[in-house]
N, C-alpha and C. Protein backbone atom coordinates (compact mmCIF):
# COMPACT_ATOMS: atom_id res chain seq x y z
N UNK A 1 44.00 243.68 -52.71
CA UNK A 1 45.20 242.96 -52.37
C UNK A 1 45.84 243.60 -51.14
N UNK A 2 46.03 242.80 -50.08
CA UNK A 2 46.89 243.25 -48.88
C UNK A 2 47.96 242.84 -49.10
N UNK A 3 49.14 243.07 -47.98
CA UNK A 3 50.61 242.82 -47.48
C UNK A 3 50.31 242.53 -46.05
N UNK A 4 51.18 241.74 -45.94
CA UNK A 4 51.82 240.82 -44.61
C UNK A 4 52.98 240.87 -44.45
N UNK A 5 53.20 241.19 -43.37
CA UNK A 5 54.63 240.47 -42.50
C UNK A 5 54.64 239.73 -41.49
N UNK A 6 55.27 238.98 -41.62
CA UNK A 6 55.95 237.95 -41.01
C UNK A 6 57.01 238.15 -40.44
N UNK A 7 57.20 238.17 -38.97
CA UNK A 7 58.48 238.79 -38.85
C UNK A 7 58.93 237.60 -37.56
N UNK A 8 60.70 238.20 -37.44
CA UNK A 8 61.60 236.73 -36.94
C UNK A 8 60.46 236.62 -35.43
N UNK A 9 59.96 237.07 -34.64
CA UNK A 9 59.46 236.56 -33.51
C UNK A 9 58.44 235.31 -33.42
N UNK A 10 58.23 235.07 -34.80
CA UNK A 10 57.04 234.04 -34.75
C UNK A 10 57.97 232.69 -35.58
N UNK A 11 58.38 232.23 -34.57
CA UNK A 11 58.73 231.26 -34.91
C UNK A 11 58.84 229.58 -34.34
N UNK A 12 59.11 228.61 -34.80
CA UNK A 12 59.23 227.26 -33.95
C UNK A 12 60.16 226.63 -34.59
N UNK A 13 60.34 225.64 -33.84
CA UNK A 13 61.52 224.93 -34.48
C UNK A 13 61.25 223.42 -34.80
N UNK A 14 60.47 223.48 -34.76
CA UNK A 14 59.55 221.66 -35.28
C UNK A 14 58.09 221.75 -35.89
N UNK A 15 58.26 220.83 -36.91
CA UNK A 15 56.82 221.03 -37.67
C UNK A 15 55.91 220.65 -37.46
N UNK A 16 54.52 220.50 -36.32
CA UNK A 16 53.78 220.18 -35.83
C UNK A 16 52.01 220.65 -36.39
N UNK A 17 51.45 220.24 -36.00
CA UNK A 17 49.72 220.74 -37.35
C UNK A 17 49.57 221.17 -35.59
N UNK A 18 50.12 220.77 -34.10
CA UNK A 18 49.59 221.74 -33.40
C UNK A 18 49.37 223.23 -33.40
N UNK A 19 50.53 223.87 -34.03
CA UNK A 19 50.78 225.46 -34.20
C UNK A 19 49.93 225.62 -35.15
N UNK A 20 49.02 226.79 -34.54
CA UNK A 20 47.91 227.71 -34.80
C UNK A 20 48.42 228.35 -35.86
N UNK A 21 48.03 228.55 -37.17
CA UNK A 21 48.15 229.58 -38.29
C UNK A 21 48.38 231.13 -37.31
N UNK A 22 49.46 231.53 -38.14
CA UNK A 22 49.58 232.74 -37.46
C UNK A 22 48.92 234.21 -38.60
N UNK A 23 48.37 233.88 -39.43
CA UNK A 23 47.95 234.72 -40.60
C UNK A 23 46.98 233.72 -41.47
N UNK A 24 45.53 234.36 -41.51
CA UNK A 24 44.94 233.82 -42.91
C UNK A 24 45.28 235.30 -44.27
N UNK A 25 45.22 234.75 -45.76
CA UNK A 25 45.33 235.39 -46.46
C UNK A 25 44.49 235.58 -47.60
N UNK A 26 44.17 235.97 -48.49
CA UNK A 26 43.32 235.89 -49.36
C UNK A 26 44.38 235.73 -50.75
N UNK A 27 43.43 235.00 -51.90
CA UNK A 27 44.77 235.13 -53.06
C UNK A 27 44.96 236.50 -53.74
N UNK A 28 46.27 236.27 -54.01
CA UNK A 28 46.80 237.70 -54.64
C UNK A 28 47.44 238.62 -53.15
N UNK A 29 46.84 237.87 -51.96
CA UNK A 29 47.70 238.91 -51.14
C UNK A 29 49.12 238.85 -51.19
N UNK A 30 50.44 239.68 -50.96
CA UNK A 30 51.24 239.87 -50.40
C UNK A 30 52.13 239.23 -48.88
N UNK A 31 52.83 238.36 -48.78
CA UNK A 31 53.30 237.71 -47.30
C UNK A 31 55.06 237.95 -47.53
N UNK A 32 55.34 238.47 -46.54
CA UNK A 32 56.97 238.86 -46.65
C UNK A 32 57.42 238.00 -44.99
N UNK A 33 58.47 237.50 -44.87
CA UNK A 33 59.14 236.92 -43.87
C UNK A 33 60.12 237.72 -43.82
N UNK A 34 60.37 237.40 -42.19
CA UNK A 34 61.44 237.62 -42.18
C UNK A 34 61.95 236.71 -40.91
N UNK A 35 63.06 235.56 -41.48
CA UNK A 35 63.54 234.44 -41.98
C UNK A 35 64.86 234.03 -40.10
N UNK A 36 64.44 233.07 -39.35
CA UNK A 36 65.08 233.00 -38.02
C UNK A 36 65.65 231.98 -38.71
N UNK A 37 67.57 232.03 -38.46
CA UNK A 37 68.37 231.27 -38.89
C UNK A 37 68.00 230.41 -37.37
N UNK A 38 68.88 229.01 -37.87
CA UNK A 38 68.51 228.20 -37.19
C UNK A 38 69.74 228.31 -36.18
N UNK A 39 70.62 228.84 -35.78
CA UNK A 39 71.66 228.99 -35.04
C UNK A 39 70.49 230.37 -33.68
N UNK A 40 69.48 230.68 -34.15
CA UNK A 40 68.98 231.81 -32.95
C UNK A 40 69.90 232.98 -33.05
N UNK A 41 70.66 233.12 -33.46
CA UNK A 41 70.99 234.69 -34.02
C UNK A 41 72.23 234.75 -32.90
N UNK A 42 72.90 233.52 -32.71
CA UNK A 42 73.40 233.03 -31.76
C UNK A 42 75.16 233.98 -32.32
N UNK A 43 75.11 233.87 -33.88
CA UNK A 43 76.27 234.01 -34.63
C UNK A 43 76.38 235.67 -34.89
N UNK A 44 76.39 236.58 -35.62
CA UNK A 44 76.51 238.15 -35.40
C UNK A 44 77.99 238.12 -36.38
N UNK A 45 77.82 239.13 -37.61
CA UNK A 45 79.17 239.98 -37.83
C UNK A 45 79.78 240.47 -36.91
N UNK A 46 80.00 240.48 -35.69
CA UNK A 46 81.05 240.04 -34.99
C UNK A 46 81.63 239.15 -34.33
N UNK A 47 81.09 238.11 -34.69
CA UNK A 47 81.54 237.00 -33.99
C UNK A 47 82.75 236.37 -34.65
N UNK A 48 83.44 235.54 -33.89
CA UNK A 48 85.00 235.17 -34.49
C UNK A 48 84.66 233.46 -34.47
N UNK A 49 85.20 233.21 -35.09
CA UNK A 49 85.94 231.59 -35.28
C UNK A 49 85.60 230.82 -33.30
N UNK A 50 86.02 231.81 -32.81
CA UNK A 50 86.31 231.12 -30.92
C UNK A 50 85.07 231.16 -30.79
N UNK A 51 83.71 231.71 -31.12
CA UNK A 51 82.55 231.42 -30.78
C UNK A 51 81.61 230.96 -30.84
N UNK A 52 82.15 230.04 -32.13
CA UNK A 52 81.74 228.67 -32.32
C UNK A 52 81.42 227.29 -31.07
N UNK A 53 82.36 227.67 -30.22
CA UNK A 53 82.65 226.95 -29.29
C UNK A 53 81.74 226.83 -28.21
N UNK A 54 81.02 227.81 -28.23
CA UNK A 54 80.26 227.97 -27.19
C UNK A 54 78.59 227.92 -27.76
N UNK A 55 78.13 227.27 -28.68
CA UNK A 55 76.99 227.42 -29.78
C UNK A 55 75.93 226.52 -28.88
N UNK A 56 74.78 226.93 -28.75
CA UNK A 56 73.45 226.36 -28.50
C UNK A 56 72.81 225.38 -29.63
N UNK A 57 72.25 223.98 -29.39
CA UNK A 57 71.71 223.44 -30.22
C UNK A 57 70.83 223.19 -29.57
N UNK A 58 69.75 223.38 -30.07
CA UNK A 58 67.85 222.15 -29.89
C UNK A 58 67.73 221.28 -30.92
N UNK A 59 67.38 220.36 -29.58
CA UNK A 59 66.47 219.27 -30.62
C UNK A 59 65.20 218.94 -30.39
């Protein structure tokens, strides 16, 4: 049994069968993420209420 990570750099934002598997696994392996909010990390414990205002969206 292995472990995987998955980590925030591999990511997209639309679900397409173009994007290449980024990991094959075997069963019983191990896969851990780690999870890109959909705001792009745009938001931060420090951010206030006023910086809302200025927010990036894709579509």
């Amino acid at each position: 049994m292995a472990s995987h990570r998955i980590g925030r750099e591999t990511f997209h934002y639309k679900w397409d069968s173009a994007h290449k598997p980024v990991l094959t696994i075997r069963s019983g392996d191990i896969v851990t993420f780690d999870v890109n909010d959909v705001l792009s990390w745009q938001l931060t414990e420090k951010s206030t209420s006023s910086d809302l205002k200025s927010l990036t969206y894709w579509t």
